[in-house]
Each structure stands twice: as C-alpha cells, then as structure tokens.
Protein backbone atom coordinates (compact mmCIF):
# COMPACT_ATOMS: atom_id res chain seq x y z
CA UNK A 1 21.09 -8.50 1.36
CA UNK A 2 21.62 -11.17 -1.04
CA UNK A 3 19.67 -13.82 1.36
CA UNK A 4 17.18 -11.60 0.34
CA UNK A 5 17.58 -11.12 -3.18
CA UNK A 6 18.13 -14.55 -3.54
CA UNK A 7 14.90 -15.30 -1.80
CA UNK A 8 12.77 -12.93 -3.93
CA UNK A 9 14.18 -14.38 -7.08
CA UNK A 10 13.11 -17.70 -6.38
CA UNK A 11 9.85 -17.09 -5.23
CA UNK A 12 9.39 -15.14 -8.43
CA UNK A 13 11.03 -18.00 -10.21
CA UNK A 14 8.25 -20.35 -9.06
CA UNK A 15 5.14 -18.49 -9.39
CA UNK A 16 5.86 -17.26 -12.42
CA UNK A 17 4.49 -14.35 -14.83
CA UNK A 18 0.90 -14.55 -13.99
CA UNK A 19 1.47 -14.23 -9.97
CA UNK A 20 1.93 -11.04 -8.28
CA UNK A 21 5.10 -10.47 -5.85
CA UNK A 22 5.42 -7.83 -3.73
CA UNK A 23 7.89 -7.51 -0.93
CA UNK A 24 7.80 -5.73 2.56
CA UNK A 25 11.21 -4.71 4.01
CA UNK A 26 9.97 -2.96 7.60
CA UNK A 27 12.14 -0.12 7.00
CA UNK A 28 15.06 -1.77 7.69
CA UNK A 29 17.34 -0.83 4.76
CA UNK A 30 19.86 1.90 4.16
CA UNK A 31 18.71 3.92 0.86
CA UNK A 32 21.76 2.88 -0.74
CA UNK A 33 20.77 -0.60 0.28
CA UNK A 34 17.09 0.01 -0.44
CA UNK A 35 18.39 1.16 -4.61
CA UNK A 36 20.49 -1.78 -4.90
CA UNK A 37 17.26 -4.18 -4.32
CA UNK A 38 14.94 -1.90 -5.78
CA UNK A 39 16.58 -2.30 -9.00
CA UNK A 40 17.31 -6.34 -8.82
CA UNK A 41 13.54 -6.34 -7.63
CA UNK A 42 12.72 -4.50 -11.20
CA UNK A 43 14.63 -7.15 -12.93
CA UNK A 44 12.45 -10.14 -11.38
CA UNK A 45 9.05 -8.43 -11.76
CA UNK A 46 8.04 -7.22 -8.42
CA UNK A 47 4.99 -5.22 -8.86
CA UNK A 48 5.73 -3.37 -4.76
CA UNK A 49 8.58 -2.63 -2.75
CA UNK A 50 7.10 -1.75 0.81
CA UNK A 51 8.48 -0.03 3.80
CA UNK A 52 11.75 -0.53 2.19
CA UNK A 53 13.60 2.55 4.25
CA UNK A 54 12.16 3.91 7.56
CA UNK A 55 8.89 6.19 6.63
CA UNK A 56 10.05 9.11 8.67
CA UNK A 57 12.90 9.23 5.74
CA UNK A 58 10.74 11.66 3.00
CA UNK A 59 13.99 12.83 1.01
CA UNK A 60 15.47 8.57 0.90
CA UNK A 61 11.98 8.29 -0.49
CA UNK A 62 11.84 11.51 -3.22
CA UNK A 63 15.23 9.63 -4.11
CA UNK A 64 13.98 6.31 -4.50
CA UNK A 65 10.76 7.44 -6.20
CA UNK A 66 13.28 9.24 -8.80
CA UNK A 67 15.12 6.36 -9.51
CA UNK A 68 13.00 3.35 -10.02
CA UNK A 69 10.31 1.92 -11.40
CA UNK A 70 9.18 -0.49 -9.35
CA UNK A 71 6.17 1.07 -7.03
CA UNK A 72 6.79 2.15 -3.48
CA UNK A 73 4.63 1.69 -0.41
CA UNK A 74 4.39 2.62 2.89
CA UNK A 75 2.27 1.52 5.77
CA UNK A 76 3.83 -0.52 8.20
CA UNK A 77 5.43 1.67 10.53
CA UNK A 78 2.70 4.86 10.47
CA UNK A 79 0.66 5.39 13.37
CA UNK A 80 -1.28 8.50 11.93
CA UNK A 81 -3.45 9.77 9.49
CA UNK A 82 -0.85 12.99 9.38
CA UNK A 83 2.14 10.55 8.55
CA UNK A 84 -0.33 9.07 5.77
CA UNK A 85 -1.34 13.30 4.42
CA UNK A 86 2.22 14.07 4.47
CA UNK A 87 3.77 10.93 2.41
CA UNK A 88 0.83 11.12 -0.47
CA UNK A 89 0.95 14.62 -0.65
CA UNK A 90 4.75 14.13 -1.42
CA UNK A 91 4.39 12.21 -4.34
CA UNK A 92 6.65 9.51 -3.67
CA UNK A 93 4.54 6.76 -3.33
CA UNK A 94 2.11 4.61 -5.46
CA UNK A 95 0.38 2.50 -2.51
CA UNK A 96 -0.24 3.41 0.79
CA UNK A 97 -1.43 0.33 3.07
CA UNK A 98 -3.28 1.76 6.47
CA UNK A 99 -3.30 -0.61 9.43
CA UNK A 100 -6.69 -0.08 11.31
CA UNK A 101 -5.55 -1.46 13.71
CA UNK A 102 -2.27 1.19 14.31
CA UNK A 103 -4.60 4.02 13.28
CA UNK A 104 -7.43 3.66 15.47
CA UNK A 105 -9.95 2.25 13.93
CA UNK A 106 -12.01 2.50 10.09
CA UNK A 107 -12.20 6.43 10.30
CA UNK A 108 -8.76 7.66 10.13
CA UNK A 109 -8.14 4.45 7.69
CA UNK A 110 -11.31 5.73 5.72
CA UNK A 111 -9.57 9.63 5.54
CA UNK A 112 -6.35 7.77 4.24
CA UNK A 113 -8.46 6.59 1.55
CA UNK A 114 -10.22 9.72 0.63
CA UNK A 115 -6.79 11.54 0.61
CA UNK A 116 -5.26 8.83 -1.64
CA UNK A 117 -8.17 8.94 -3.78
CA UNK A 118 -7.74 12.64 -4.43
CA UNK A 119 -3.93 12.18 -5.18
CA UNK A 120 -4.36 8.68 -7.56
CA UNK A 121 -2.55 6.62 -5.08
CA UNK A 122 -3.72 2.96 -4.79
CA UNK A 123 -4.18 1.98 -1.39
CA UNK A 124 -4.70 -1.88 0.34
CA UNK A 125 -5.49 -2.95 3.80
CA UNK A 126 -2.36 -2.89 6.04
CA UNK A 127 -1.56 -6.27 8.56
CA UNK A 128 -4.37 -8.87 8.74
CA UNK A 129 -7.15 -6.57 7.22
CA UNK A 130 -7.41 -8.31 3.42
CA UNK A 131 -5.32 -8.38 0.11
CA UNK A 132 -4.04 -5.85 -2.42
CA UNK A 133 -7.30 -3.57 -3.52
CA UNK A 134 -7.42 -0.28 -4.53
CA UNK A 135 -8.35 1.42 -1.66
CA UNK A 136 -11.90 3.26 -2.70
CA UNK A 137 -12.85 -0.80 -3.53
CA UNK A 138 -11.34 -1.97 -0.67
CA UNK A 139 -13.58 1.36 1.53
CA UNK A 140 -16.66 0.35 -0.05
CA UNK A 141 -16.16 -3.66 0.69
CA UNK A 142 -15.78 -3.04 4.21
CA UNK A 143 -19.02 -0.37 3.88
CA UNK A 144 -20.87 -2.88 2.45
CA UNK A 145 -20.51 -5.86 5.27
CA UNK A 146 -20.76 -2.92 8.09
CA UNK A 147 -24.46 -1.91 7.11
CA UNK A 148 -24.61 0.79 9.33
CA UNK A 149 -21.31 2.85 7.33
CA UNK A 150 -23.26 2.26 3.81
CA UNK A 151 -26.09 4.31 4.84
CA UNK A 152 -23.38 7.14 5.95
CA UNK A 153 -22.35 8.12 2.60
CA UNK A 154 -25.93 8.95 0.93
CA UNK A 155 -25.83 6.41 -1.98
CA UNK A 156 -22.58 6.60 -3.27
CA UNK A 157 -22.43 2.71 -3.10
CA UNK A 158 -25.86 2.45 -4.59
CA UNK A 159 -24.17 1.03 -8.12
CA UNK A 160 -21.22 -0.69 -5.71
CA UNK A 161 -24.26 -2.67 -3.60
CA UNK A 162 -26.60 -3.91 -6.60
CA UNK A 163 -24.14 -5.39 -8.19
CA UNK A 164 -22.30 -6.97 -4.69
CA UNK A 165 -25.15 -6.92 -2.10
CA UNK A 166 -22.81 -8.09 0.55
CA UNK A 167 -23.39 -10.11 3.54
C-alpha cells in the first residue's frame, strides 16, 4: 500500500495542478484498505479512484461513497449492462467506464450511457476505447464516425454534427 501511495504522490508531484490523475486499483483492495488511500488520494488531488474494491461489493461502496470526496468509478471488472443499472441506480458512484469490448459491443455500452445520463453520472470509455469524456459526448463521438448510428437517433446530433462533422 504505500508503494502505491508513494507512487501516486509523485506522479502528482510532477504533473502538477493543471494535469488530471486518476488511479485504477482492479478491485484489489480491502475497504479498509480502499479508505486509507482514498483519503491520502484526496490529499494529492486525484480527481478518480477506480475499481478500488471488487464491484460485486455494493455496501464497501455505499461506505466509501459516504466517506470521501474523491469520485468513485467502476468499470473494469463488469461484464453486464445489469451490473452497470444496479451500481448507478445505487448512487455510489460518479463515473462509470463501460468496456465494449466486455459488454458486447456499442449497444449495451450505449444503454450504460443512457442510464447514466438519466442518473447525472459521468461516464468514459473503459480499456483501449478513448480518454475521460462524459459519456453522452463520448456516445455521440463514436455516432458521429459510425455514420450509419447518427441516422438512428432522428437528429438529436444535428447541433453535435454541424459544429464537429466528423470523419
């Protein structure tokens, strides 16, 4: 644990205030653990604390949510759109980051996004799929280079596409 805190410190150390830092712990804290970091993380300006207990733990997460400040995300370890429904409707969480990939494809990521959108949670591509977005702008970029999903939603890009026209 402190490898890790000592780690995140230093990164923040030498980026600095106008750099974002956001760190992904796989679920593989304890949430006594988890606290502990979560707080230290406060102290060096961490804007995200993902995965930092194992998803399938909702009360570790009401508890964490309760406690901190910093913003928790999940992502990593879901393989559903259900997992996804059942964290935002919790609460707990300020970012949710859908893997395509895990979830079969850009329709159960683009329900994730709806869902979040509904309950004012930020989203971002999980894995290899971009950078920190919210997730209705990070829906509407990938609509916008996949011509054939703009046309799906009846001009609700139309404002989104004149001013990006996309690829």
């Amino acid at each position: 644990m402190q490898a890790d805190a000592d780690r995140v410190r230093d990164i923040s150390a030498g980026l600095g205030d106008d750099a974002s830092v956001s760190v992904a712990a796989d679920g593989r804290f304890d949430l006594g653990t988890a606290t502990a970091l979560a707080h230290f993380f406060e102290d060096q300006g961490v804007d995200l604390f993902e995965d930092p207990i194992p998803a399938a733990d909702a009360p570790g997460y009401a508890k964490l949510a309760a406690a901190l400040d910093v913003p928790l995300a999940v992502g990593a370890a879901l393989n559903s759109r259900d997992d996804f429904f059942r964290i935002i409707r919790a609460g707990d969480v300020r970012t949710v980051r859908p893997d395509p990939c895990r979830l079969g494809g850009i329709t159960p990521v683009l329900k994730v996004a709806a869902v979040a959108e509904a309950f004012q949670v930020s989203g971002a591509a999980g894995a290899d799929a971009g950078g920190h977005a919210s997730m209705p702008g990070w829906v509407s970029m990938l609509m916008l280079s996949v011509p054939y999903l703009a046309g799906a939603f009846g001009g609700l890009l139309t404002a989104r596409a004149a001013a990006h026209p996309g690829p």
